[in-house]
N, C-alpha and C. Protein backbone atom coordinates (compact mmCIF):
# COMPACT_ATOMS: atom_id res chain seq x y z
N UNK A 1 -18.04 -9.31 13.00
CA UNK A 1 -17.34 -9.55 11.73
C UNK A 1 -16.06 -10.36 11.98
N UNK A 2 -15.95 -11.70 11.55
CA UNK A 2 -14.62 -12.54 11.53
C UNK A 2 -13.71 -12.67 10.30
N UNK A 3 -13.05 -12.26 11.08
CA UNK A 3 -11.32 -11.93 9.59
C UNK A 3 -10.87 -13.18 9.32
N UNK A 4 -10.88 -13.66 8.27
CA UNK A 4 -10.53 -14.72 7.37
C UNK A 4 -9.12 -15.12 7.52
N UNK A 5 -9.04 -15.94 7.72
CA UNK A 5 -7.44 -16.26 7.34
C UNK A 5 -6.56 -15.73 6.32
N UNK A 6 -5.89 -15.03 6.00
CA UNK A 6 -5.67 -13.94 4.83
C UNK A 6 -3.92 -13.81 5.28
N UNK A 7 -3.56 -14.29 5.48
CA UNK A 7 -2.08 -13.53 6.02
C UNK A 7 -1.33 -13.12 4.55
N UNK A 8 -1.62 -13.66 3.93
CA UNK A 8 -0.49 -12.85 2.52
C UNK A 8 -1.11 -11.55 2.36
N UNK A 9 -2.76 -11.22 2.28
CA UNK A 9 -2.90 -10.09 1.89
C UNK A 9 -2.92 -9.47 2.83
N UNK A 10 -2.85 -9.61 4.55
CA UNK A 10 -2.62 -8.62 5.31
C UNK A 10 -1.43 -7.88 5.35
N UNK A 11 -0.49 -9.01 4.99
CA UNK A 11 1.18 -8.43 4.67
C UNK A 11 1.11 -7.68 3.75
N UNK A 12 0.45 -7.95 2.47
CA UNK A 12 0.47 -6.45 1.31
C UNK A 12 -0.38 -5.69 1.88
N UNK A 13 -1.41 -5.33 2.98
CA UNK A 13 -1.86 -4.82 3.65
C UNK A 13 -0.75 -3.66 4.07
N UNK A 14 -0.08 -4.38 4.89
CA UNK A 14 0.93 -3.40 5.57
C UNK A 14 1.77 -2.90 4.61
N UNK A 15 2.55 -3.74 3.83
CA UNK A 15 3.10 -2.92 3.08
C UNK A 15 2.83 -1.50 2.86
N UNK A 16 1.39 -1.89 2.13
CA UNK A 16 0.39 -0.50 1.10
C UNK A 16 0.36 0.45 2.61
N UNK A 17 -0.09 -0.03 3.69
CA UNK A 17 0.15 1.34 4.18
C UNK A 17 1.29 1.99 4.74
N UNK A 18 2.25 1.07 5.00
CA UNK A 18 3.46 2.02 5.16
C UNK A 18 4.07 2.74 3.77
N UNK A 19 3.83 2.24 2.81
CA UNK A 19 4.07 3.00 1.45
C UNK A 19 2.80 3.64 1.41
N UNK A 20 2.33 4.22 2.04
CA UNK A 20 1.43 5.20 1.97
C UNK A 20 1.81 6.49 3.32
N UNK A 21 1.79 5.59 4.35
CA UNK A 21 2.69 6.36 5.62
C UNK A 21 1.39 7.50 5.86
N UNK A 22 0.15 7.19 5.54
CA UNK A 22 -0.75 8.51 6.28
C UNK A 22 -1.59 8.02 7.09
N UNK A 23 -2.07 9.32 8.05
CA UNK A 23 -2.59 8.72 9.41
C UNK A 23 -4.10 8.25 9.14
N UNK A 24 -5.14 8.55 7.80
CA UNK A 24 -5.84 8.03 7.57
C UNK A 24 -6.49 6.78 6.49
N UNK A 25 -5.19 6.78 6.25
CA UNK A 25 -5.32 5.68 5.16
C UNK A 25 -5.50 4.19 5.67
N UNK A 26 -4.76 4.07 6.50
CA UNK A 26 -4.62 2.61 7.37
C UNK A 26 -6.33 2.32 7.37
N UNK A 27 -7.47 3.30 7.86
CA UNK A 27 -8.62 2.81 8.07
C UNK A 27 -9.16 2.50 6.80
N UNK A 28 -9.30 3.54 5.94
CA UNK A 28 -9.71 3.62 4.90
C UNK A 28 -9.50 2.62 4.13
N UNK A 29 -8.13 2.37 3.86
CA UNK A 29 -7.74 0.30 3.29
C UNK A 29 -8.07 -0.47 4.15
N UNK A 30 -8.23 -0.42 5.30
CA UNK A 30 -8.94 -1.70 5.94
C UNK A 30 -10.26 -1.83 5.54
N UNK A 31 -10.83 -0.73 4.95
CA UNK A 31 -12.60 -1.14 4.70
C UNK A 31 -12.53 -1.77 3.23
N UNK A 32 -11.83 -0.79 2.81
CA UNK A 32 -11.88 -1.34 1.02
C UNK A 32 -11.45 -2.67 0.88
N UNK A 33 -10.39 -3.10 2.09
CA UNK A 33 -9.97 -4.33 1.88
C UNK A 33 -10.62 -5.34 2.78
N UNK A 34 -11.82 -5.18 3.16
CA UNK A 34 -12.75 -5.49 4.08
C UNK A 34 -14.00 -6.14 3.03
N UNK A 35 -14.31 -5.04 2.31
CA UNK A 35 -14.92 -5.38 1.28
C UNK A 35 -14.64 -5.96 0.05
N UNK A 36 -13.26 -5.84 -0.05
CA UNK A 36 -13.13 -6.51 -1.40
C UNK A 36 -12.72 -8.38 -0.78
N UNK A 37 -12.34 -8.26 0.46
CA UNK A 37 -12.96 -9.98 0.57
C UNK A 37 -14.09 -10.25 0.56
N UNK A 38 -14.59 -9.49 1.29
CA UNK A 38 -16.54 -9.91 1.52
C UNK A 38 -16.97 -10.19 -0.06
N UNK A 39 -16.54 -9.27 -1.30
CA UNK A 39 -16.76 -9.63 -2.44
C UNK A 39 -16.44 -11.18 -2.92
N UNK A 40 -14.81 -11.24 -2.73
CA UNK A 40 -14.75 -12.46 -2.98
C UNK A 40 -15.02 -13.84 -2.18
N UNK A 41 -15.43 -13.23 -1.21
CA UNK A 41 -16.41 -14.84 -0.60
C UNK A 41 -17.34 -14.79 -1.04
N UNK A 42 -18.22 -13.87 -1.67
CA UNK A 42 -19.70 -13.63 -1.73
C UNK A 42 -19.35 -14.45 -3.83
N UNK A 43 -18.25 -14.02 -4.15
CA UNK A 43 -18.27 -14.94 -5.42
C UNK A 43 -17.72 -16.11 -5.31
């Protein structure tokens, strides 16, 4: 799997999880936000 060039939304990436600050969330938004590109390449 190759990660897209994305740097703005990896930065709200981090943001969202340090404003989240839990030890399982970090994974958990990486998939959702994994998938919600795969969505928008796929549209």
């Amino acid at each position: 799997m190759s990660q897209p060039p994305l740097l703005p939304a990896s930065a709200e990436t981090r943001k969202f999880t340090r404003g989240l600050s839990k030890p399982g969330t970090a994974a958990e938004l990486r998939q959702s936000v994994s998938e919600v590109v795969r969505g928008s390449v796929l549209l």
